[in-house]
Protein backbone atom coordinates (compact mmCIF):
# COMPACT_ATOMS: atom_id res chain seq x y z
CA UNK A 1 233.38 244.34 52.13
CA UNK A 2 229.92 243.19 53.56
CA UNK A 3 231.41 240.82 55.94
CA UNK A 4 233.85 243.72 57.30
CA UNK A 5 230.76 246.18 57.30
CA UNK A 6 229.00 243.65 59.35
CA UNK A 7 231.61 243.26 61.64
CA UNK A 8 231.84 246.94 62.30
CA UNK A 9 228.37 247.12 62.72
CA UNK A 10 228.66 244.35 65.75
CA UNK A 11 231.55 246.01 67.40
CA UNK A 12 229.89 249.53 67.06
CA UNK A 13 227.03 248.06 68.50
CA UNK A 14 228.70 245.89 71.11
CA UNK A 15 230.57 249.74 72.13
CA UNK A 16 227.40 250.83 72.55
CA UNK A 17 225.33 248.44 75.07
CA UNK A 18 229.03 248.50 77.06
CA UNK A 19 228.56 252.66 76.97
CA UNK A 20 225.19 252.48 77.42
CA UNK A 21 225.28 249.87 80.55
CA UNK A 22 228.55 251.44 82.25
CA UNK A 23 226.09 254.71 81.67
CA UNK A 24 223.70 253.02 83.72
CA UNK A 25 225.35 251.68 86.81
CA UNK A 26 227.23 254.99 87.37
CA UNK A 27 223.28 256.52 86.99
CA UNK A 28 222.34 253.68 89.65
CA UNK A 29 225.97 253.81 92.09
CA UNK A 30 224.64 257.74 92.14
CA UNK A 31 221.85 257.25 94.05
CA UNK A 32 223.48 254.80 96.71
CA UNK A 33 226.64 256.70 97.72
CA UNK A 34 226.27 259.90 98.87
CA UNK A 35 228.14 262.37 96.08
CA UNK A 36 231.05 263.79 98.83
CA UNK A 37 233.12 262.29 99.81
CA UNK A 38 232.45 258.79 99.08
CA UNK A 39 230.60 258.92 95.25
CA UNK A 40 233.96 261.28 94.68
CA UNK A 41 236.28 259.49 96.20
CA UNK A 42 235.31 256.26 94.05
CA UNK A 43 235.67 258.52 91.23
CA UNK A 44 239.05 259.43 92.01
CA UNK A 45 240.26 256.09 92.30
CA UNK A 46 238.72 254.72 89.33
CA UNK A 47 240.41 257.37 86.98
CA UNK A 48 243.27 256.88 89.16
CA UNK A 49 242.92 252.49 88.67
CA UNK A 50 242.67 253.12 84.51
CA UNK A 51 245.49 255.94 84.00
CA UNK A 52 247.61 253.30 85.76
CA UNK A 53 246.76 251.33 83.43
CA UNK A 54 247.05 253.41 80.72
CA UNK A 55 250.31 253.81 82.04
CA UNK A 56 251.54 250.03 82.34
CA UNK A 57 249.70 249.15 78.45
CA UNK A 58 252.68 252.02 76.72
CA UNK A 59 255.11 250.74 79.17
CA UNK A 60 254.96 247.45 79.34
CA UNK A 61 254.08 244.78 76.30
CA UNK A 62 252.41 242.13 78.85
CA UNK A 63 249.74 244.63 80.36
CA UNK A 64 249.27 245.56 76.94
CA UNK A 65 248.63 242.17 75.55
CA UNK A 66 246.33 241.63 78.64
CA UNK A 67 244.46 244.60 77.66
CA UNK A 68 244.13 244.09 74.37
CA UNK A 69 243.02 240.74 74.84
CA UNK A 70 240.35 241.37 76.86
CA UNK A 71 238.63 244.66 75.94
CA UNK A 72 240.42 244.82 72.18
CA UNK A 73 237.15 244.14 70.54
CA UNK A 74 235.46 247.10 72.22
CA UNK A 75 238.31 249.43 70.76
CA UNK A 76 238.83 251.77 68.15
CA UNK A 77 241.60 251.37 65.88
CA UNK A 78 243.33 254.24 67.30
CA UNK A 79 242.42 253.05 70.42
CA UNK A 80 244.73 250.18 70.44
CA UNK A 81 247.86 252.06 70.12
CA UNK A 82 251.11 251.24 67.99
CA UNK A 83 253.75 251.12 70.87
CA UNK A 84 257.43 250.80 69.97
CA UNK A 85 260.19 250.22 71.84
CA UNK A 86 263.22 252.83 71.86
CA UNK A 87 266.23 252.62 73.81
CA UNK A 88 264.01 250.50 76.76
CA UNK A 89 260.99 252.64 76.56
CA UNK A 90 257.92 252.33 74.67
CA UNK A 91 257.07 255.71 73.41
CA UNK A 92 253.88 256.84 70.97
CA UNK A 93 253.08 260.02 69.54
CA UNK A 94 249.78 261.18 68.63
CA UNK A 95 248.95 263.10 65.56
CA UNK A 96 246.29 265.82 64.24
CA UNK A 97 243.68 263.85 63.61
CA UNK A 98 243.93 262.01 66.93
CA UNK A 99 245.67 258.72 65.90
CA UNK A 100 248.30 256.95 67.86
CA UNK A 101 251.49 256.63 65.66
CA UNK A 102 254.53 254.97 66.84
CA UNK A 103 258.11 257.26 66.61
C-alpha cells in the first residue's frame, strides 16, 4: 500500500505542476492577445479542439487509446472512462457520484 500511496502522490503532484503551468501560460497568452475578439476567439476554438475530442475518445477506440496513452497518467480514474460498445456505438453513463460507468 506504500508503493500505491506513493504513486498517487506522484500523479497528484504531476496533475498539479500540469494545472499549475497550463494556469500560467493562459495568465501569460492574456496579456499578449487582446481579450475580443482574438483572446476569445482562441478560447472558442480550444474548447471547441477538446470537445471534439471528447467526442472521438467515446466514439471511437483508436482516439481513445491515443488519448489515454498520452495524457492517461494525468487522469483520474473516472477520468478515463469505461466505454462499451452497443449495437456500433460506444455509449457511457455517468452516475451520482460523478463516475463514468459503462451501460
Amino acid at each position: 500500500t506504500t508503493k500505491n500511496s506513493s504513486m498517487k502522490n506522484r500523479i497528484h503532484l504531476s496533475r498539479r505542476v500540469q494545472h499549475a503551468i497550463t494556469g500560467l501560460v493562459i495568465l501569460l497568452i492574456s496579456y499578449i492577445l487582446p481579450p475580443y475578439p482574438h483572446g476569445f476567439t482562441l478560447l472558442t476554438l480550444a474548447t471547441a479542439a477538446f470537445y471534439h475530442v471528447h467526442l472521438k475518445r467515446v466514439h471511437d477506440e483508436v482516439w481513445d487509446k491515443w488519448y489515454l496513452d498520452g495524457f492517461g497518467t494525468l487522469l483520474r480514474d473516472h477520468e478515463r472512462g469505461e466505454w462499451e460498445e452497443d449495437d456500433g456505438i460506444r455509449n457511457t453513463d455517468v452516475v451520482d457520484d460523478g463516475r463514468a460507468t459503462s451501460s
